[in-house]
C-alpha atoms as a PDB file:
ATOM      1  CA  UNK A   1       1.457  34.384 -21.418  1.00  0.00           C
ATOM      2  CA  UNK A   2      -1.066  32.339 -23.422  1.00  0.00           C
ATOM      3  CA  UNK A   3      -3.718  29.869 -21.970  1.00  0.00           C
ATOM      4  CA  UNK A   4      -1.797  27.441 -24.134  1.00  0.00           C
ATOM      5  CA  UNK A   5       1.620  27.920 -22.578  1.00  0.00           C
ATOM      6  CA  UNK A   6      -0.153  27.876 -19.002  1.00  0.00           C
ATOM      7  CA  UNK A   7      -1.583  24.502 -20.018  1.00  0.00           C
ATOM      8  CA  UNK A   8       1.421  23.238 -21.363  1.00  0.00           C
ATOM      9  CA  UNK A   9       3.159  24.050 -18.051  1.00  0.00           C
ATOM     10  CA  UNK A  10       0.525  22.748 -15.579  1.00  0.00           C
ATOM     11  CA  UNK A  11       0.821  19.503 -18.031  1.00  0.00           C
ATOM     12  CA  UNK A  12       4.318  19.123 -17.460  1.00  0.00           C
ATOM     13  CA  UNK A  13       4.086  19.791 -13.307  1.00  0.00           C
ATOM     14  CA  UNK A  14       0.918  17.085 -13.397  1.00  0.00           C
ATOM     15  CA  UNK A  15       3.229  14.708 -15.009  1.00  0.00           C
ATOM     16  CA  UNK A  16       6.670  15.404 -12.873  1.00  0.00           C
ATOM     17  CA  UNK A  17       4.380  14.836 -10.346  1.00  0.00           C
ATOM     18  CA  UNK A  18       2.751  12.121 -11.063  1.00  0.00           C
ATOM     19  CA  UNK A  19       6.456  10.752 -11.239  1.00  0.00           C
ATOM     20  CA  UNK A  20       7.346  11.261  -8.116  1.00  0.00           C
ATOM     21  CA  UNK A  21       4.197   9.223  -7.153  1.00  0.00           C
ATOM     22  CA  UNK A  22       5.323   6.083  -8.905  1.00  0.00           C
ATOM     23  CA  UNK A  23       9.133   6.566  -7.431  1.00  0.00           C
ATOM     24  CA  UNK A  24       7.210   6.655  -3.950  1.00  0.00           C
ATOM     25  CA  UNK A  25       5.346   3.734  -4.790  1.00  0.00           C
ATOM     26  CA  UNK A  26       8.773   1.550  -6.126  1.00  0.00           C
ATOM     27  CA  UNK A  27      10.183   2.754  -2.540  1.00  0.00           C
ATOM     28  CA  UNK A  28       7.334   1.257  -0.613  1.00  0.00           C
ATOM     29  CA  UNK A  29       7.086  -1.796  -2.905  1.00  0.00           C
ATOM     30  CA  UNK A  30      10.389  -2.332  -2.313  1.00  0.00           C
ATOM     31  CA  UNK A  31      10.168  -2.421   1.438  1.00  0.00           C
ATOM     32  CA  UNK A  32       7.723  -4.711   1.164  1.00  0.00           C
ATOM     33  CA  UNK A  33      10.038  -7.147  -0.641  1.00  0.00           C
ATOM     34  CA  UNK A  34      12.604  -6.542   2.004  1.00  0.00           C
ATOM     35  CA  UNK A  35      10.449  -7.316   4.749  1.00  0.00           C
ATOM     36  CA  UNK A  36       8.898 -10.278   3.395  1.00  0.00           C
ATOM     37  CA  UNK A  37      12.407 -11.585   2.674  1.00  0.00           C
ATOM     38  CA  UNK A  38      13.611 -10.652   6.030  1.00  0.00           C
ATOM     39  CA  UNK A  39      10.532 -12.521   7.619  1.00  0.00           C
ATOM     40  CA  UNK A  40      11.713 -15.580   5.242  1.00  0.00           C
ATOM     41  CA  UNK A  41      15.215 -15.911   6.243  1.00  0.00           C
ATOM     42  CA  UNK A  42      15.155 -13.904   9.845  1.00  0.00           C
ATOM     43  CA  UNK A  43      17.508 -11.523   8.446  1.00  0.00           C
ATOM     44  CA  UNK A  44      17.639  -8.899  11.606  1.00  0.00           C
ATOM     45  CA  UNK A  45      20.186  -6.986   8.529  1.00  0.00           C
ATOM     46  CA  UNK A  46      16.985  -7.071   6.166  1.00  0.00           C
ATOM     47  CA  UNK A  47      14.689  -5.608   8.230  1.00  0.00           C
ATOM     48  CA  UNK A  48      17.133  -2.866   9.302  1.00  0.00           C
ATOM     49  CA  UNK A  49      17.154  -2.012   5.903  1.00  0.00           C
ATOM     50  CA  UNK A  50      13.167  -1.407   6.096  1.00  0.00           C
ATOM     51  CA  UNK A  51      13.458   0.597   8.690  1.00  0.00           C
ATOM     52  CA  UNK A  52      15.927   3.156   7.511  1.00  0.00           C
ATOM     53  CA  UNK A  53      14.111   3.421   4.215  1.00  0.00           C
ATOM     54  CA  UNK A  54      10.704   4.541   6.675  1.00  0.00           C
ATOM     55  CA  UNK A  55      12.701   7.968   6.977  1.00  0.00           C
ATOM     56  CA  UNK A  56      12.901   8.320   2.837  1.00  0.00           C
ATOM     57  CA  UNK A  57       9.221   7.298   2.423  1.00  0.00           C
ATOM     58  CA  UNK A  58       8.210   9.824   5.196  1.00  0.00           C
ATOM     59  CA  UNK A  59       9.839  12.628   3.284  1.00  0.00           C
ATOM     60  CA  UNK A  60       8.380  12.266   0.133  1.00  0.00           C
ATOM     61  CA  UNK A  61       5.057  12.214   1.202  1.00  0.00           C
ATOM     62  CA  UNK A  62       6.103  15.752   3.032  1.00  0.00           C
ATOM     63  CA  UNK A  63       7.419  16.750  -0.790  1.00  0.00           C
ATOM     64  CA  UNK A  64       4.794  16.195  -2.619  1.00  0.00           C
ATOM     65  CA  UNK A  65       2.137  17.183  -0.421  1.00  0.00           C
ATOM     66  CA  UNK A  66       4.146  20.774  -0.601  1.00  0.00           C
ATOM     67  CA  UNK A  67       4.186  20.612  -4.194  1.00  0.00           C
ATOM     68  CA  UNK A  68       0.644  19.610  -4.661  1.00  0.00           C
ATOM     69  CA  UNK A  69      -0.310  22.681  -2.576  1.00  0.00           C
ATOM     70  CA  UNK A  70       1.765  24.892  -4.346  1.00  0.00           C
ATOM     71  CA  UNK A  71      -0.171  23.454  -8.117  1.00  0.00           C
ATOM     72  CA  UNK A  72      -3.570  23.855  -6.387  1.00  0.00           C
ATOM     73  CA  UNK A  73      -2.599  27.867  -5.207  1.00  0.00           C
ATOM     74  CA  UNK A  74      -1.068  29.103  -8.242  1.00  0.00           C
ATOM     75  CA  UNK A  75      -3.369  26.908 -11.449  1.00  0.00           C
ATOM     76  CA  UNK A  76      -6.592  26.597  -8.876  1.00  0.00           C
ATOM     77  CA  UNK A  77      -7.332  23.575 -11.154  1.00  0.00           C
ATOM     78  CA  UNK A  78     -11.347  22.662 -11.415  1.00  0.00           C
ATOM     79  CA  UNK A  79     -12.977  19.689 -12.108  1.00  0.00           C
ATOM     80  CA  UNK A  80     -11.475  16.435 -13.637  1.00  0.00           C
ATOM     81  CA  UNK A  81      -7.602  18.417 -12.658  1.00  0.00           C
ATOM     82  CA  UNK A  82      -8.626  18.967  -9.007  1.00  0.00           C
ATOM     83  CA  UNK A  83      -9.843  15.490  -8.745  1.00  0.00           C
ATOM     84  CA  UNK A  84      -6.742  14.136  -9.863  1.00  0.00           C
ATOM     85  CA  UNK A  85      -4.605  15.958  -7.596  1.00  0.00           C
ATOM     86  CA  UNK A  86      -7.100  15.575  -4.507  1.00  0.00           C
ATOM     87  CA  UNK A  87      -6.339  11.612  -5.454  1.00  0.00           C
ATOM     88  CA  UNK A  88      -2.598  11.739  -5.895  1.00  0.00           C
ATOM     89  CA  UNK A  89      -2.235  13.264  -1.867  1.00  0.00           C
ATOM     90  CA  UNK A  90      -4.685  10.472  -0.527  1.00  0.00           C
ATOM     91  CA  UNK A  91      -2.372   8.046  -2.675  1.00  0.00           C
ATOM     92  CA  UNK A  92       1.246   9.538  -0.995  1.00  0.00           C
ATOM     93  CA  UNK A  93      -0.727   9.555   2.594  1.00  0.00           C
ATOM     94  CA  UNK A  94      -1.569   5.494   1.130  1.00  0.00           C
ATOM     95  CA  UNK A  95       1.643   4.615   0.467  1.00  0.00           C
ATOM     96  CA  UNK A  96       3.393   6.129   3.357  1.00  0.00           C
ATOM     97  CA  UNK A  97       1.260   4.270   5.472  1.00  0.00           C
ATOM     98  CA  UNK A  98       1.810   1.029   3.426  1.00  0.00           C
ATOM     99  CA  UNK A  99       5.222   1.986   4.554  1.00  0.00           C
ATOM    100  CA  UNK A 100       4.826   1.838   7.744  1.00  0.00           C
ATOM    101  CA  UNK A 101       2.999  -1.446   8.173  1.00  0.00           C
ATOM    102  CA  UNK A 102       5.962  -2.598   6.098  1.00  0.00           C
ATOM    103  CA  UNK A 103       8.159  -1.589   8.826  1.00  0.00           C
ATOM    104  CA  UNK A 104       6.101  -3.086  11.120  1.00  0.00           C
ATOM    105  CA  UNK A 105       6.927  -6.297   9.824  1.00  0.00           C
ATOM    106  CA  UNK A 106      10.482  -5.472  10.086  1.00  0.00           C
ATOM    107  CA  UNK A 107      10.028  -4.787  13.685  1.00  0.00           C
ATOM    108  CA  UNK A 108       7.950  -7.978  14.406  1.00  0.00           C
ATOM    109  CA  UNK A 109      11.018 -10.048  12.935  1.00  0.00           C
ATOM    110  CA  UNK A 110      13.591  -8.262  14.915  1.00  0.00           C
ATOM    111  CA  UNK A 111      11.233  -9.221  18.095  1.00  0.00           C
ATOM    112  CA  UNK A 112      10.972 -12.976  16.768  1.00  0.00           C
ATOM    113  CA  UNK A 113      14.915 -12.494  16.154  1.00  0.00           C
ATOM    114  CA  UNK A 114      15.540 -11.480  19.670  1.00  0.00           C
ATOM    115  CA  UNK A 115      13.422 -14.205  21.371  1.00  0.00           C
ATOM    116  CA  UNK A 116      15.152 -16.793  19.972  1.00  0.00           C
ATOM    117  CA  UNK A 117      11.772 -18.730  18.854  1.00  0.00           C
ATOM    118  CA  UNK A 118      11.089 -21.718  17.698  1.00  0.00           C
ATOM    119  CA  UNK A 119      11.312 -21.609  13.650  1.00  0.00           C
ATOM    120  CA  UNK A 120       8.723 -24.132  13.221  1.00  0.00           C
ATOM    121  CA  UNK A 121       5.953 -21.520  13.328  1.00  0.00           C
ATOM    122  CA  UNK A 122       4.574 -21.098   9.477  1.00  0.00           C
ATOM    123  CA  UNK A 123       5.940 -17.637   9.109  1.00  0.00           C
ATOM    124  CA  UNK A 124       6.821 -19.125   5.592  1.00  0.00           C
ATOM    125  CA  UNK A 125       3.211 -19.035   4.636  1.00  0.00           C
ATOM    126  CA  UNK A 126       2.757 -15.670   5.128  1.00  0.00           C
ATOM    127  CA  UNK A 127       4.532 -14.813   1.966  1.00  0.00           C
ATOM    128  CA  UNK A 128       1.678 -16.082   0.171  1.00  0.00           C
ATOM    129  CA  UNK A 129      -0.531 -13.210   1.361  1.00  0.00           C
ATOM    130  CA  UNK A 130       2.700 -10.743   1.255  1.00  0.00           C
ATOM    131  CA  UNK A 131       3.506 -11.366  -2.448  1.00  0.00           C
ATOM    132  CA  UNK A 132      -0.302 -11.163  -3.061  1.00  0.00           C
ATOM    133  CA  UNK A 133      -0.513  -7.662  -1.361  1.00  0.00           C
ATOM    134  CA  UNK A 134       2.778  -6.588  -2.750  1.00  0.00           C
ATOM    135  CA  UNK A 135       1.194  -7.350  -6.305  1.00  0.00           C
ATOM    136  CA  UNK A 136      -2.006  -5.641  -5.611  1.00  0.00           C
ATOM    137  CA  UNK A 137      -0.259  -2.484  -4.357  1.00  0.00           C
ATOM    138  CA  UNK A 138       1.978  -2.491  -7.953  1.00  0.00           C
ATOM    139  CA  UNK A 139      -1.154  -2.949  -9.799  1.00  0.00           C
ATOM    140  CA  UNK A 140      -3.080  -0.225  -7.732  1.00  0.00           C
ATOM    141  CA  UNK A 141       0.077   1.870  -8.935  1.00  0.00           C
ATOM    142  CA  UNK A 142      -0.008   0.951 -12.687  1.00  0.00           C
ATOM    143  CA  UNK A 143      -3.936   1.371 -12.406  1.00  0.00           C
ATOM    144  CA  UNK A 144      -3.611   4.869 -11.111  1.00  0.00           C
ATOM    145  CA  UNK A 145      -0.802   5.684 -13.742  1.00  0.00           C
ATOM    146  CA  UNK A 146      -3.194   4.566 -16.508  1.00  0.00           C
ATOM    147  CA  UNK A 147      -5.933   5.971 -14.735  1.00  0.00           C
ATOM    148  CA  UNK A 148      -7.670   2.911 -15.733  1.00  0.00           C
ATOM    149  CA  UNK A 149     -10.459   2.204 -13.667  1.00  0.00           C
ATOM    150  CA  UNK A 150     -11.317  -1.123 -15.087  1.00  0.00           C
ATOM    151  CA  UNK A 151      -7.839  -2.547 -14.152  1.00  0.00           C
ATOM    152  CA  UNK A 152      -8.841  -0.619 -10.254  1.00  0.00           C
ATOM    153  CA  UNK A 153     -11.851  -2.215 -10.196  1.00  0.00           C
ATOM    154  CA  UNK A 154     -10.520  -5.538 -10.590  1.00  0.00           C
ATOM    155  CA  UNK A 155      -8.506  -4.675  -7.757  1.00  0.00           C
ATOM    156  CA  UNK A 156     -11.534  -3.760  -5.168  1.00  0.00           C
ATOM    157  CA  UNK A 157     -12.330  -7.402  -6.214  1.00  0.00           C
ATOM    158  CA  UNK A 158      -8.915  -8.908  -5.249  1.00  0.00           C
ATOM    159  CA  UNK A 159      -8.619  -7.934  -1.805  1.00  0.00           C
ATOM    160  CA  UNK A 160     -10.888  -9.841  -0.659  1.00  0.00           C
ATOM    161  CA  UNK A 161      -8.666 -12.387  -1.256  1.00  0.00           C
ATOM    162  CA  UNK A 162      -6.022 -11.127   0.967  1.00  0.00           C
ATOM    163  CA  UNK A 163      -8.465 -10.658   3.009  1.00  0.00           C
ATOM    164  CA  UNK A 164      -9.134 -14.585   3.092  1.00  0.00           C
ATOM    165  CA  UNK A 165      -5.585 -15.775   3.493  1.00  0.00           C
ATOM    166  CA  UNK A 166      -6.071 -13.568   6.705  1.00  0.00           C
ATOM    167  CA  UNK A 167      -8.852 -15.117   8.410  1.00  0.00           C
ATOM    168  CA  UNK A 168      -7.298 -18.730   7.578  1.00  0.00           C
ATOM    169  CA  UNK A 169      -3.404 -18.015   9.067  1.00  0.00           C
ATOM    170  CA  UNK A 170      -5.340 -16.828  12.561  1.00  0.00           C
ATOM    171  CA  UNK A 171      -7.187 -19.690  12.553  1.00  0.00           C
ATOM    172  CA  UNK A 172      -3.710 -21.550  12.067  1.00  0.00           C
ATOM    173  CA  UNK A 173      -1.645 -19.726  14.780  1.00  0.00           C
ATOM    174  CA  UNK A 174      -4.513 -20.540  17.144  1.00  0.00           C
ATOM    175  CA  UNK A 175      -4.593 -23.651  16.419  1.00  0.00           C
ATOM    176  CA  UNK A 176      -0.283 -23.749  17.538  1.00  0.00           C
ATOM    177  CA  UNK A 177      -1.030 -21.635  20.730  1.00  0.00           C
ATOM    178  CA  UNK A 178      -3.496 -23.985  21.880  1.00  0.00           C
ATOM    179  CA  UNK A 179      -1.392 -26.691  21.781  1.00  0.00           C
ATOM    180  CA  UNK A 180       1.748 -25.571  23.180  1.00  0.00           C
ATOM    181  CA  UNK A 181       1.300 -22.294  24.826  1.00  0.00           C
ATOM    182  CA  UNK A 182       5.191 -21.893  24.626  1.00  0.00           C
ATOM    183  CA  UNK A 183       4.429 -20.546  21.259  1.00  0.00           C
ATOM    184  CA  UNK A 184       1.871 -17.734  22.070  1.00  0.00           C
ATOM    185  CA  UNK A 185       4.156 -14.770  22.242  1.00  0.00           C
ATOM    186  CA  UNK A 186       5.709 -15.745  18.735  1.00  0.00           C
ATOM    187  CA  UNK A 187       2.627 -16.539  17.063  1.00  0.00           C
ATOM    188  CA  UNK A 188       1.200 -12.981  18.749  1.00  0.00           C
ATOM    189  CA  UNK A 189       4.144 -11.400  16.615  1.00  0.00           C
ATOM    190  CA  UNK A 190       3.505 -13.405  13.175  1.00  0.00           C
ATOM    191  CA  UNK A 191      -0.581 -12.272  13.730  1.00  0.00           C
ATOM    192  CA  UNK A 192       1.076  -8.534  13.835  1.00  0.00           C
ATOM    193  CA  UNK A 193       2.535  -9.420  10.660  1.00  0.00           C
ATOM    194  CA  UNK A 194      -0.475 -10.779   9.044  1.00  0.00           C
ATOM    195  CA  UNK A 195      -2.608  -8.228   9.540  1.00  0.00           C
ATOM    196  CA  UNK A 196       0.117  -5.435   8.361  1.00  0.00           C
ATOM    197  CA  UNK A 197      -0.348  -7.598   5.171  1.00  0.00           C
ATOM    198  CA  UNK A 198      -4.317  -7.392   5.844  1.00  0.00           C
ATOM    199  CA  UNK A 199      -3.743  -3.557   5.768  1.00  0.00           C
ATOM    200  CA  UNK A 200      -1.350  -3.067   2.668  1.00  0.00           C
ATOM    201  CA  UNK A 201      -3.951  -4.951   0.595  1.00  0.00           C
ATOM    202  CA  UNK A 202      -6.374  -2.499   2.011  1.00  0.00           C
ATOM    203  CA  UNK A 203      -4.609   0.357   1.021  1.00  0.00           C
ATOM    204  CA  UNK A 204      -3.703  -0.963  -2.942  1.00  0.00           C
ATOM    205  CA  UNK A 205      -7.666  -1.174  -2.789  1.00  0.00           C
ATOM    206  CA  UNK A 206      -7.866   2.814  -1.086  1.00  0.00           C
ATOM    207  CA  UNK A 207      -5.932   3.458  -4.538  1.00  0.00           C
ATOM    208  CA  UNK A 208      -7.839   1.704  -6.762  1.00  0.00           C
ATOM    209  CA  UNK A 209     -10.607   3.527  -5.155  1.00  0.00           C
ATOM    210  CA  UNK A 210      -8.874   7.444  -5.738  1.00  0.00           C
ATOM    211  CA  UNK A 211      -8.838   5.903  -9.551  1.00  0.00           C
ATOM    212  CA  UNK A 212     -12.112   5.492 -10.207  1.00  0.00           C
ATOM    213  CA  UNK A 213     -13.029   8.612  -8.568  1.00  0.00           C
ATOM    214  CA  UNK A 214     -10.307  10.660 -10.471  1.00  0.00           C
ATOM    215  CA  UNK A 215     -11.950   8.750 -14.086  1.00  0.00           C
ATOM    216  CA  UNK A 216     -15.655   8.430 -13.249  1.00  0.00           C
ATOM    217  CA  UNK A 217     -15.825  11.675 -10.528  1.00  0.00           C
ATOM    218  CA  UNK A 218     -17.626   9.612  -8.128  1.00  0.00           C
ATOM    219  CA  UNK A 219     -16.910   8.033  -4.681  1.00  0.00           C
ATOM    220  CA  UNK A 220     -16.887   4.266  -4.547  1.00  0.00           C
ATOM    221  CA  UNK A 221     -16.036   3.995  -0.981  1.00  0.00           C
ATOM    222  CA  UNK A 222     -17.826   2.293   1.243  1.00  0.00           C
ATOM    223  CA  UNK A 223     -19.966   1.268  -1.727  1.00  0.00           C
ATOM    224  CA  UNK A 224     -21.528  -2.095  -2.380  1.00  0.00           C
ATOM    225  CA  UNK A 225     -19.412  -3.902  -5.175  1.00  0.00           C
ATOM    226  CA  UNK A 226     -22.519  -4.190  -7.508  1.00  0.00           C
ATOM    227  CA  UNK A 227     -23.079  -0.512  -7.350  1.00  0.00           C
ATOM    228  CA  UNK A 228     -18.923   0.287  -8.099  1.00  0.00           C
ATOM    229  CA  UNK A 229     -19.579  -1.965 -11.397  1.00  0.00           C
ATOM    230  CA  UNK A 230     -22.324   0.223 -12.413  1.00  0.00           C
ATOM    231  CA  UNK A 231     -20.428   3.115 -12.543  1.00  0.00           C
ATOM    232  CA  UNK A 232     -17.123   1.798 -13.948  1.00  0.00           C
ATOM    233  CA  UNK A 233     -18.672  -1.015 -16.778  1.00  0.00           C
END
């Protein structure tokens, strides 16, 4: 068989791969929908529906991980190749984990749900942050897909605003469980759900991150933002 043909082949599993990836990633994103929604309305039926799709998410990560060891046995890709697969199993271990913080949500609503809680608590403004997290995760995903790492590192820059609608809801549901302590269980609940929004902007950014390393072969993480613009611009 020629080097060509082997090429071709190793091509085509990158890119089935790769697939799979994204399908993972439209799984998880929507979750994420669902569970904001079901935070929205209190829809105990919504965030059922996050929580049964936890057992889908959980078994594609176990997929691909068995095909990616299978590409690295039989091509035992170097350089730029290995890179790129190394990144695409830290991006399914990523996502799986963005799916479980999004079923952590689900489970925080079901416990607001059961308590019968006051709705005045501003659970509402927590889709701010949500639909800012669930739109740094898809670009993350589109970043890694383009293997753009201008687009990723536009993303490292983003989170910290996520990170900012965090700080400003605790101060809010402190605010509420100071004055009226009847509220301090719920409001414990809706700070689960903030920072499970906290952590799915955190791990968009962990992808952006595997981009840049995949393009540029170097490790941005933990890396002053100055220094990450040196090597991507």
């Amino acid at each position: 068989m020629s080097d060509k043909h082997l090429s071709s082949q190793f091509d085509s599993e990158l890119t089935a791969i790769s697939k799979r990836v994204m399908e993972m990633g439209g799984l998880v994103e929507s979750q994420i929908r669902t569970a904001v929604y079901a935070l929205a309305q209190l829809s105990s039926e919504a965030a059922g529906e996050v929580m049964r799709a936890e057992a889908r998410v959980n078994t594609m990560e176990v997929e691909i991980d068995h095909d990616l060891s299978s590409i690295i046995a039989r091509r035992q890709p170097t350089a730029r190749d290995l890179r790129l697969l190394l990144a695409i199993s830290k991006t399914t271990a990523n996502l799986e984990r963005t799916g479980d913080e999004a079923e952590k949500i689900a489970r925080m609503v079901k416990s607001i749900i059961d308590s019968g809680s006051s709705r005045t608590l501003p659970a509402s403004e927590l889709r701010i942050a949500a639909d800012m997290a669930s739109a740094l995760l898809r670009k993350s995903l589109d970043a890694f897909a383009r293997l753009d790492a201008a687009i990723a590192l536009t993303i490292l820059k983003e989170d910290d605003a996520i990170d900012r609608e965090f700080d400003g809801f605790v101060r809010k549901l402190i605010t509420y469980m100071m004055e009226d302590p009847r509220t301090i269980s719920v409001s414990l609940d809706l700070l689960f759900v903030a920072k499970a929004i906290e952590r799915i902007g955190d791990h968009a950014k962990n992808i952006a991150e595997f981009t840049i390393y995949v393009v540029k072969g170097a490790d941005v993480r933990h890396t002053p933002m100055a220094d990450i613009e040196s090597v991507v611009l």
